[in-house]
N, C-alpha and C. Protein backbone atom coordinates (compact mmCIF):
# COMPACT_ATOMS: atom_id res chain seq x y z
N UNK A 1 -5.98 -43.20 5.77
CA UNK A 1 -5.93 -42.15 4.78
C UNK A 1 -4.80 -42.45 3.80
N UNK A 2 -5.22 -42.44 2.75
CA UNK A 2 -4.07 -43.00 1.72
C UNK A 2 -3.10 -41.27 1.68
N UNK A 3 -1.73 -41.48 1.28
CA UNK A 3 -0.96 -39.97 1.39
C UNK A 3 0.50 -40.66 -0.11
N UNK A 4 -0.16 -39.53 -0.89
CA UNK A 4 0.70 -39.54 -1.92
C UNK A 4 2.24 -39.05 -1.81
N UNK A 5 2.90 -39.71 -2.17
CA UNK A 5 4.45 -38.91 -1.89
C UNK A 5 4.86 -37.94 -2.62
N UNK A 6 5.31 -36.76 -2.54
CA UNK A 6 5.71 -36.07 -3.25
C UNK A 6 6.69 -34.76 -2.68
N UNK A 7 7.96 -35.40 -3.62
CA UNK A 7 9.13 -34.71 -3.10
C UNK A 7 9.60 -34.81 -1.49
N UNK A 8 9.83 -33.84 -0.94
CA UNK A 8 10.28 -34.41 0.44
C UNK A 8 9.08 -34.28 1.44
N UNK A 9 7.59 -34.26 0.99
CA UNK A 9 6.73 -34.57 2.12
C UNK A 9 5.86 -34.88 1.66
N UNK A 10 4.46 -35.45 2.45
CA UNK A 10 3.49 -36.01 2.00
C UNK A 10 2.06 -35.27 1.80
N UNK A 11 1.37 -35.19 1.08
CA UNK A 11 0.04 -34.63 0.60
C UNK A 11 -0.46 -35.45 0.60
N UNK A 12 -1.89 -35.53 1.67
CA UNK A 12 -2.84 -36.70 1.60
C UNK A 12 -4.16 -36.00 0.69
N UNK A 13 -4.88 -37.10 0.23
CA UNK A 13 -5.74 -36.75 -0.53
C UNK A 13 -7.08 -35.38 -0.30
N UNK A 14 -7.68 -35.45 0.99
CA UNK A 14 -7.89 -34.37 1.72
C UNK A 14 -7.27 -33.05 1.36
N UNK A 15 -5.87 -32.89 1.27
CA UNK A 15 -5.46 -31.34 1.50
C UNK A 15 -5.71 -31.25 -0.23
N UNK A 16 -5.22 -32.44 -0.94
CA UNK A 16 -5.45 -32.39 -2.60
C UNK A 16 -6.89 -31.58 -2.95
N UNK A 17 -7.81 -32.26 -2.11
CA UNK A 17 -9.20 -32.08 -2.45
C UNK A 17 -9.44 -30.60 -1.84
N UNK A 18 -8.97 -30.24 -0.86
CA UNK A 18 -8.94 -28.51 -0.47
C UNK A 18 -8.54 -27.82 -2.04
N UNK A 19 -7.19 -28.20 -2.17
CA UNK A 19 -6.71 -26.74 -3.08
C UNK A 19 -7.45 -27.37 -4.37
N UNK A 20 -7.95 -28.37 -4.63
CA UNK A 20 -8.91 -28.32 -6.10
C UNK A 20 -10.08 -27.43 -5.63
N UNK A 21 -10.65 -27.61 -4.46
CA UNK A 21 -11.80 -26.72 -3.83
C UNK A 21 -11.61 -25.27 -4.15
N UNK A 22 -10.43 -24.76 -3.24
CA UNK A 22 -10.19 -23.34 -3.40
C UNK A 22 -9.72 -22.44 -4.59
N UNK A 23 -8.85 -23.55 -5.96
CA UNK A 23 -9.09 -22.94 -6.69
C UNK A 23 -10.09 -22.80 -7.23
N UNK A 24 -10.80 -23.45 -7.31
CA UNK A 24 -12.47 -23.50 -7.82
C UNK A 24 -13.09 -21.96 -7.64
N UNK A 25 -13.36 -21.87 -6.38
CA UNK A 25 -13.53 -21.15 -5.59
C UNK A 25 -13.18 -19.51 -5.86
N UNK A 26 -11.38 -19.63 -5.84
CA UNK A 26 -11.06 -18.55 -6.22
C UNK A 26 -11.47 -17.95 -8.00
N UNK A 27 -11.50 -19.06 -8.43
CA UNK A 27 -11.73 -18.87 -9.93
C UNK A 27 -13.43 -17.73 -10.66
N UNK A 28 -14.35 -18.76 -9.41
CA UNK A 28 -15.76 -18.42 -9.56
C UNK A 28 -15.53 -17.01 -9.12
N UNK A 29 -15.24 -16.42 -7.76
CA UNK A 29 -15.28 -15.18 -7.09
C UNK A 29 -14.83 -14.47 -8.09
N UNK A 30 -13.55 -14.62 -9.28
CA UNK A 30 -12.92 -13.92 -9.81
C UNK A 30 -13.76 -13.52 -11.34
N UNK A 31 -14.45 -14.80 -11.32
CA UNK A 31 -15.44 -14.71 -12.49
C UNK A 31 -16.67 -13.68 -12.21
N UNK A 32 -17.40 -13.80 -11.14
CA UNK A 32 -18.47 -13.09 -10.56
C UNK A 32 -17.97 -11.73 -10.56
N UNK A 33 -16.97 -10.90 -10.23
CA UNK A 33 -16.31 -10.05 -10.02
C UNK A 33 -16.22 -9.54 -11.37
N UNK A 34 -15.64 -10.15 -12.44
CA UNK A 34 -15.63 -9.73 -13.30
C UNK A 34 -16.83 -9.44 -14.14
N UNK A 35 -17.62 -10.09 -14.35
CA UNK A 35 -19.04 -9.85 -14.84
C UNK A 35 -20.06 -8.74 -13.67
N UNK A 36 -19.75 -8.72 -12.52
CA UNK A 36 -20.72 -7.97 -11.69
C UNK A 36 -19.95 -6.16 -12.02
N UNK A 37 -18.41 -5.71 -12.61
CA UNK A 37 -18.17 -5.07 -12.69
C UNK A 37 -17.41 -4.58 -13.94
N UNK A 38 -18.59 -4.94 -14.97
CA UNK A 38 -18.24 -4.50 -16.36
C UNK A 38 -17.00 -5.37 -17.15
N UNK A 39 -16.48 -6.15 -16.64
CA UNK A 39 -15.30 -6.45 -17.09
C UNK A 39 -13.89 -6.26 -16.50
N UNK A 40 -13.79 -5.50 -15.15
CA UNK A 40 -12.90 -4.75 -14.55
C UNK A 40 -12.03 -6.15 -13.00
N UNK A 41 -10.86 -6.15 -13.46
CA UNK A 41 -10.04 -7.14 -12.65
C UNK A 41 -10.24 -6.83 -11.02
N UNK A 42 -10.32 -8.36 -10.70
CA UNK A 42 -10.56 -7.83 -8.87
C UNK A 42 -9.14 -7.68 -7.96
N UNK A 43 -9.22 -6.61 -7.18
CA UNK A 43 -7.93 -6.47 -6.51
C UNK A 43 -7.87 -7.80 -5.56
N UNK A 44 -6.37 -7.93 -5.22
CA UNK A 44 -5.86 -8.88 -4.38
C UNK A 44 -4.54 -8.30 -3.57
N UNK A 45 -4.96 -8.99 -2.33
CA UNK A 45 -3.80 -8.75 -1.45
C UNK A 45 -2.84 -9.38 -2.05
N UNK A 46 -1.57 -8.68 -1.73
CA UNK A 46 -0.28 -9.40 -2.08
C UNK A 46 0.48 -9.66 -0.77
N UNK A 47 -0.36 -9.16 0.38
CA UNK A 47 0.20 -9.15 1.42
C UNK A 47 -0.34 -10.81 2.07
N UNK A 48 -1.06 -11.75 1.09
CA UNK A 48 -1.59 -13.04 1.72
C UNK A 48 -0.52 -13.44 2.70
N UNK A 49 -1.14 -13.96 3.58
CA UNK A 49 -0.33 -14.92 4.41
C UNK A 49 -0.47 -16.53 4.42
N UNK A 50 -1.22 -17.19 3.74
CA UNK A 50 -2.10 -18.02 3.42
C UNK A 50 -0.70 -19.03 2.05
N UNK A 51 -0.14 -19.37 2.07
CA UNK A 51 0.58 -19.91 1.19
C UNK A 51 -0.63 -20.45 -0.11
N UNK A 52 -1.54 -21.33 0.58
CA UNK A 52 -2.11 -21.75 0.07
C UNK A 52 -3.16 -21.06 -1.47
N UNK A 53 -3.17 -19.95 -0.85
CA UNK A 53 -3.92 -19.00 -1.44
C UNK A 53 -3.02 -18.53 -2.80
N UNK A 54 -2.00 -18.58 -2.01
CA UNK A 54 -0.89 -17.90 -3.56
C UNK A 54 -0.76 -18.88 -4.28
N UNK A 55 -0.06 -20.05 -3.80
CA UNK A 55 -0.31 -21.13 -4.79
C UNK A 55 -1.55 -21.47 -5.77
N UNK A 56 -2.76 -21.74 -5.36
CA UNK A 56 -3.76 -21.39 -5.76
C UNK A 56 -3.73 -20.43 -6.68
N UNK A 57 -3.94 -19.07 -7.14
CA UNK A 57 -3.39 -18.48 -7.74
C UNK A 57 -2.51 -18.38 -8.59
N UNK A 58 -0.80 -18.47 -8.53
CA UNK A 58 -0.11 -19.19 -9.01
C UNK A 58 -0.65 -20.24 -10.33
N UNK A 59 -1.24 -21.02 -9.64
CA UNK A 59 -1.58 -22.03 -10.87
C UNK A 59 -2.72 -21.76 -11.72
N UNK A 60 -4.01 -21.14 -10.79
CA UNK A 60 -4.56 -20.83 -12.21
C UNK A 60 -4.06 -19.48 -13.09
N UNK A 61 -3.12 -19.37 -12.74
CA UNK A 61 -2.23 -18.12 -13.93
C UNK A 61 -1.61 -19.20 -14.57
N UNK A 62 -1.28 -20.30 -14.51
CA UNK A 62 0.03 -20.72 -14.89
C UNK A 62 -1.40 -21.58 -16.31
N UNK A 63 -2.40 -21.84 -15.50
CA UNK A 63 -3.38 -22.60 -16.35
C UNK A 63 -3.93 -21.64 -17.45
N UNK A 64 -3.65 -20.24 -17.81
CA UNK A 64 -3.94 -19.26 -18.32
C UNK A 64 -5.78 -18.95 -18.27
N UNK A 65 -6.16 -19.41 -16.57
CA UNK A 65 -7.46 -19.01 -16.40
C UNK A 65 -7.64 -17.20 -15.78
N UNK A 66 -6.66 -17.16 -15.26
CA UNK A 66 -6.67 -15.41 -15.25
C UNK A 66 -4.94 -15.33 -14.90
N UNK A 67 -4.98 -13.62 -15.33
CA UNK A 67 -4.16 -12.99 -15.24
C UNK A 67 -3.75 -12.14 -14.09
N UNK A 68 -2.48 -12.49 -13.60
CA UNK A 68 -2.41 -11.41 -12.47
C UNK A 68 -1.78 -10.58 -13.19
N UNK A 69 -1.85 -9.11 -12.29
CA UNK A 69 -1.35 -7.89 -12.61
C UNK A 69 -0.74 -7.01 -11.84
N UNK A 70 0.20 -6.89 -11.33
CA UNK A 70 1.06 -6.26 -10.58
C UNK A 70 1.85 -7.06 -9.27
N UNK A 71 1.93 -8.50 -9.46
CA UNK A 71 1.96 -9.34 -8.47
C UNK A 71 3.31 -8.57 -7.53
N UNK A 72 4.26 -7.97 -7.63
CA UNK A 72 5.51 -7.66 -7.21
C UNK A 72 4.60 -5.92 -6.31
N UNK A 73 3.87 -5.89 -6.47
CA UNK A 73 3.73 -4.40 -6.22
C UNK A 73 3.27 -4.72 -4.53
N UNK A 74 3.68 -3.99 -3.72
CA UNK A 74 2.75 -4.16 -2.41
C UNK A 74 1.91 -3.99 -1.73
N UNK A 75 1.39 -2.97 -2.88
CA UNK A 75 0.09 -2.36 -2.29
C UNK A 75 -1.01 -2.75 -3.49
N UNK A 76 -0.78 -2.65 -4.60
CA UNK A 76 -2.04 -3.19 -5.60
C UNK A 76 -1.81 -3.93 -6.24
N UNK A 77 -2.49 -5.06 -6.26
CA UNK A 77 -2.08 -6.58 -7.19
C UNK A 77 -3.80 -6.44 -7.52
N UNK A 78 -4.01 -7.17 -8.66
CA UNK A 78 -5.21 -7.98 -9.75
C UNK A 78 -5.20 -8.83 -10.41
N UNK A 79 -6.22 -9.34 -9.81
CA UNK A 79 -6.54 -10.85 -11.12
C UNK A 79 -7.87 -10.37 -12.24
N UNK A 80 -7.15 -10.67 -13.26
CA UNK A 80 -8.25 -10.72 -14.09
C UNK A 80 -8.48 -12.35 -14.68
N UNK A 81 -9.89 -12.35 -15.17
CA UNK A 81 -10.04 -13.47 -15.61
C UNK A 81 -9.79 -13.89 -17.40
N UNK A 82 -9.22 -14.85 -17.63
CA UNK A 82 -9.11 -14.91 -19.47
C UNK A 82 -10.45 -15.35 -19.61
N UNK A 83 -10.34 -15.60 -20.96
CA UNK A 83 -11.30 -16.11 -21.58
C UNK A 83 -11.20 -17.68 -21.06
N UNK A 84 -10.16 -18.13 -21.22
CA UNK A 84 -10.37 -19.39 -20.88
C UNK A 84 -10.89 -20.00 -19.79
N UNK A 85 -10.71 -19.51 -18.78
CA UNK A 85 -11.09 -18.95 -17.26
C UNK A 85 -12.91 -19.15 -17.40
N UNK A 86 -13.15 -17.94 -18.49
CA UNK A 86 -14.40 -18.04 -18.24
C UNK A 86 -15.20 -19.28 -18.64
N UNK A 87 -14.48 -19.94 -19.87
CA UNK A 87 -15.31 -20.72 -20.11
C UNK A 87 -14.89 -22.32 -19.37
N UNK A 88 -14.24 -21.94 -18.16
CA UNK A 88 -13.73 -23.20 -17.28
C UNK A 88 -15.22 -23.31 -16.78
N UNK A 89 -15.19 -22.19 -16.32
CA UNK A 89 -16.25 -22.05 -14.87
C UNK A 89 -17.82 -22.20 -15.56
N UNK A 90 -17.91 -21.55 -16.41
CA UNK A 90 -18.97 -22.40 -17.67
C UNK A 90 -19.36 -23.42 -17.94
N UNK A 91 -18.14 -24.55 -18.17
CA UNK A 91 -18.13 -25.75 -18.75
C UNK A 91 -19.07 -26.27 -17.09
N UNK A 92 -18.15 -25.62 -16.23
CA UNK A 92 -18.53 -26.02 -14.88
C UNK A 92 -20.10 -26.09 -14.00
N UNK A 93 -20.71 -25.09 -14.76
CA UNK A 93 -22.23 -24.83 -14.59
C UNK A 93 -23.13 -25.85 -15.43
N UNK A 94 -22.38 -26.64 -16.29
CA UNK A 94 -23.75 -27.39 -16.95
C UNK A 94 -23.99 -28.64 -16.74
């Protein structure tokens, strides 16, 4: 298994290919969500335990594919999706 170095530990290509998966993933659910409910942001735990999941997250905010909204709060956090977002997952369907 080839394992890229980075910083003080190693990421092999496998776990790479997970979190491209899951943001994917999280992106579509967030897209579906948004179109199945008028336009209206889907709630999210803030209580994840899942590192992975926040990171995930994390970056597609940072990619300006959606917006979180209340990330500090502990009981109600939301992602909404941008525009750009939508037309990721778009580009992604054809």
């Amino acid at each position: 298994m080839i394992r890229l170095q980075r910083g003080d530990y190693d990421m092999t290509v496998d776990s790479r290919r997970k979190q491209s998966f899951l943001r994917a993933y999280l992106l579509k659910e967030i897209y579906d969500f948004h179109f199945l409910h008028s336009g209206f942001a889907k709630g999210i735990s803030t209580h994840l335990k899942d590192e992975e999941i926040k990171l995930a997250l994390l970056y597609l905010a940072e990619k300006n594919f959606i917006e979180l909204i209340n990330l500090d709060n502990p009981v109600f956090s939301e992602a909404k999706i941008t525009s750009y977002g939508i037309d990721e997952v778009e580009s992604q369907m054809q």
